[in-house]
C-alpha atoms as a PDB file:
ATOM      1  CA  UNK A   1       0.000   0.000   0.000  1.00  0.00           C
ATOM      2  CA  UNK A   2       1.229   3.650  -0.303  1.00  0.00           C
ATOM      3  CA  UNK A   3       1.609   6.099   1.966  1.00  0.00           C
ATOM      4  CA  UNK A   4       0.897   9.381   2.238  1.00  0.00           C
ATOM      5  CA  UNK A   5       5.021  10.040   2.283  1.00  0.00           C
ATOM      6  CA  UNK A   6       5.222   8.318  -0.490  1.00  0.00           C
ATOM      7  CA  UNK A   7       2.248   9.615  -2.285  1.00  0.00           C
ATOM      8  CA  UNK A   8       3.636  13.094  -1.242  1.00  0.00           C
ATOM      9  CA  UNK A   9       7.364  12.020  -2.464  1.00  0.00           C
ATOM     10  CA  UNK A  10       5.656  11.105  -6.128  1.00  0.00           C
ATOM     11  CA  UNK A  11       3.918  14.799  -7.144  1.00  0.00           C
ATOM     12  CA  UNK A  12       6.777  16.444  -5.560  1.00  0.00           C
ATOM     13  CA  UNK A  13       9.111  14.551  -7.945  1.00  0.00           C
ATOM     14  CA  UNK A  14       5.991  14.862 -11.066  1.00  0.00           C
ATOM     15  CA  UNK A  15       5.835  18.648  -9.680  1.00  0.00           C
ATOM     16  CA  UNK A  16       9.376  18.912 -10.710  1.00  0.00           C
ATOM     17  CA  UNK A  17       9.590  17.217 -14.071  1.00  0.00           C
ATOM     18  CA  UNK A  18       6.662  19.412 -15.017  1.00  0.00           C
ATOM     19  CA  UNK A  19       8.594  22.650 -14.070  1.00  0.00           C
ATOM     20  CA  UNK A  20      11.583  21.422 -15.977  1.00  0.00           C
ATOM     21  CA  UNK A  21       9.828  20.555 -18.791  1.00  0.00           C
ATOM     22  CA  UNK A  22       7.755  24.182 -18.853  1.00  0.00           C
ATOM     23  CA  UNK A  23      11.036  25.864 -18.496  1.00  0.00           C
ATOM     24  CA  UNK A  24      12.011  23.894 -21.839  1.00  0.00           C
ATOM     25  CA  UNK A  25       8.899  24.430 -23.688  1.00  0.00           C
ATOM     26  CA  UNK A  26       9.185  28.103 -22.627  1.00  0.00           C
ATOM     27  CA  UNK A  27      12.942  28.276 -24.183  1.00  0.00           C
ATOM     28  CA  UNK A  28      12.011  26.619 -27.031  1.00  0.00           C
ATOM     29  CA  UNK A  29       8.611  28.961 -27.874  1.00  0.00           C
ATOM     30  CA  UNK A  30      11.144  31.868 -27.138  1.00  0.00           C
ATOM     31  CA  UNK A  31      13.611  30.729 -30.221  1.00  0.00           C
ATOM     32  CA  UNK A  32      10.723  30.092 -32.505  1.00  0.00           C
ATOM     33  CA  UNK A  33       9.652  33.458 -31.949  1.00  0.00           C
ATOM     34  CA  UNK A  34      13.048  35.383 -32.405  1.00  0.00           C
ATOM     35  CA  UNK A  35      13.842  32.968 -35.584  1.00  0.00           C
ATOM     36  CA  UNK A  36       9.815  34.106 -36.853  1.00  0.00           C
ATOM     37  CA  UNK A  37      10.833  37.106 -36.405  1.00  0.00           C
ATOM     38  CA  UNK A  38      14.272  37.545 -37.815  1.00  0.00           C
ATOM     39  CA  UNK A  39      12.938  35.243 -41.021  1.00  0.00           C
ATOM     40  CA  UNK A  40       9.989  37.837 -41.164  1.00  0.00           C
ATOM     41  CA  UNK A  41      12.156  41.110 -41.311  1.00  0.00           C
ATOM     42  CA  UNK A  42      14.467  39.487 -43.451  1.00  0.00           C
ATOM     43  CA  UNK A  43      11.676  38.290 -46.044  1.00  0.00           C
ATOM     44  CA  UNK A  44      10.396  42.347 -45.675  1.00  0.00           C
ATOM     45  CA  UNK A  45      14.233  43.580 -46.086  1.00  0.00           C
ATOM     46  CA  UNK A  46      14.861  41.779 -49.231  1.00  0.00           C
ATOM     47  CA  UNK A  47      11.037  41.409 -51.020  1.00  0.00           C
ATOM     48  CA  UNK A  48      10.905  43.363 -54.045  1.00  0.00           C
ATOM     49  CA  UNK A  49       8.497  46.422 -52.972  1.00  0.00           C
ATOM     50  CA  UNK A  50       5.264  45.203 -54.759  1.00  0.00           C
ATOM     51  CA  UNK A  51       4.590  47.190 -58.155  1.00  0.00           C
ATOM     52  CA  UNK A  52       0.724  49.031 -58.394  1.00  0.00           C
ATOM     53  CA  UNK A  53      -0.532  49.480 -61.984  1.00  0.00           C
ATOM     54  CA  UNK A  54      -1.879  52.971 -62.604  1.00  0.00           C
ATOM     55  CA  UNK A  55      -5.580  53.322 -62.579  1.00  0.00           C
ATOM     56  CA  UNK A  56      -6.865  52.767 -66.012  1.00  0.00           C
ATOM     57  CA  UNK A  57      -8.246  55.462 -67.920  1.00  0.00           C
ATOM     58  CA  UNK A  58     -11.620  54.389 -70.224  1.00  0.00           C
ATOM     59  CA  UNK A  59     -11.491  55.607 -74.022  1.00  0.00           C
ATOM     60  CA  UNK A  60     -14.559  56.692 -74.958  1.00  0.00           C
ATOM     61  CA  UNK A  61     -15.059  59.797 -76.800  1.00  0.00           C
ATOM     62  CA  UNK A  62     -15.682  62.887 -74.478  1.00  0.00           C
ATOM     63  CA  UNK A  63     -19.831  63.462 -73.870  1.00  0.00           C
ATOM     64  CA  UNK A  64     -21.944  65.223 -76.284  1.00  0.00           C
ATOM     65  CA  UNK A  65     -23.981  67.875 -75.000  1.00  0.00           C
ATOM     66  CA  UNK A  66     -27.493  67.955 -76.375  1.00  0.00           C
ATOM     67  CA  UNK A  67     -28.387  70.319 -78.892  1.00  0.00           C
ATOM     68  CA  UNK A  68     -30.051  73.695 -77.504  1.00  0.00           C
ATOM     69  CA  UNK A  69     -33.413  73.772 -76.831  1.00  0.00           C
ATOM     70  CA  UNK A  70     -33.464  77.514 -76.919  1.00  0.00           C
ATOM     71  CA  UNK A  71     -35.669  78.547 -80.122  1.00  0.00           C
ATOM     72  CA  UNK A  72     -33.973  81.716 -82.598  1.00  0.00           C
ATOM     73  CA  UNK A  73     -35.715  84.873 -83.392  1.00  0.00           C
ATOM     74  CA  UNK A  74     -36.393  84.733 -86.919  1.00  0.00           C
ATOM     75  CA  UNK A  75     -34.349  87.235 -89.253  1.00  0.00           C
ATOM     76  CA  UNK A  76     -36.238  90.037 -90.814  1.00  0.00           C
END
């Protein structure tokens, strides 16, 4: 049967493992991040600046403006 000491002996020695292995996964997310982030500026340092086309302009011929509706005085 176990007993509480050795019940108590087990999770301290789990308790342990499971700090060492936090303080490992914590170094390790650390260097993922700094490599992310050194791949990221490097990809933005050397990436060709992305090229915009200039707005295109339609070619259709200018408006025509109705004829005048405004009636002439005959000529005498």
């Amino acid at each position: 049967m176990d007993t509480p000491l050795a019940i108590a002996d087990a999770l301290g020695y789990l308790q342990h493992h499971l700090q060492e292995l936090t303080k490992h996964q914590n170094a390790l997310e650390h260097t993922i991040n700094a490599t992310l982030a050194g791949l990221t500026a490097q990809l933005l340092i050397t990436a060709p600046a992305p090229t915009v086309a200039p707005p295109s302009i339609p070619m259709f011929p200018p408006p025509v403006s109705p004829p005048s509706l405004v009636l002439s005085a005959p000529s005498k």
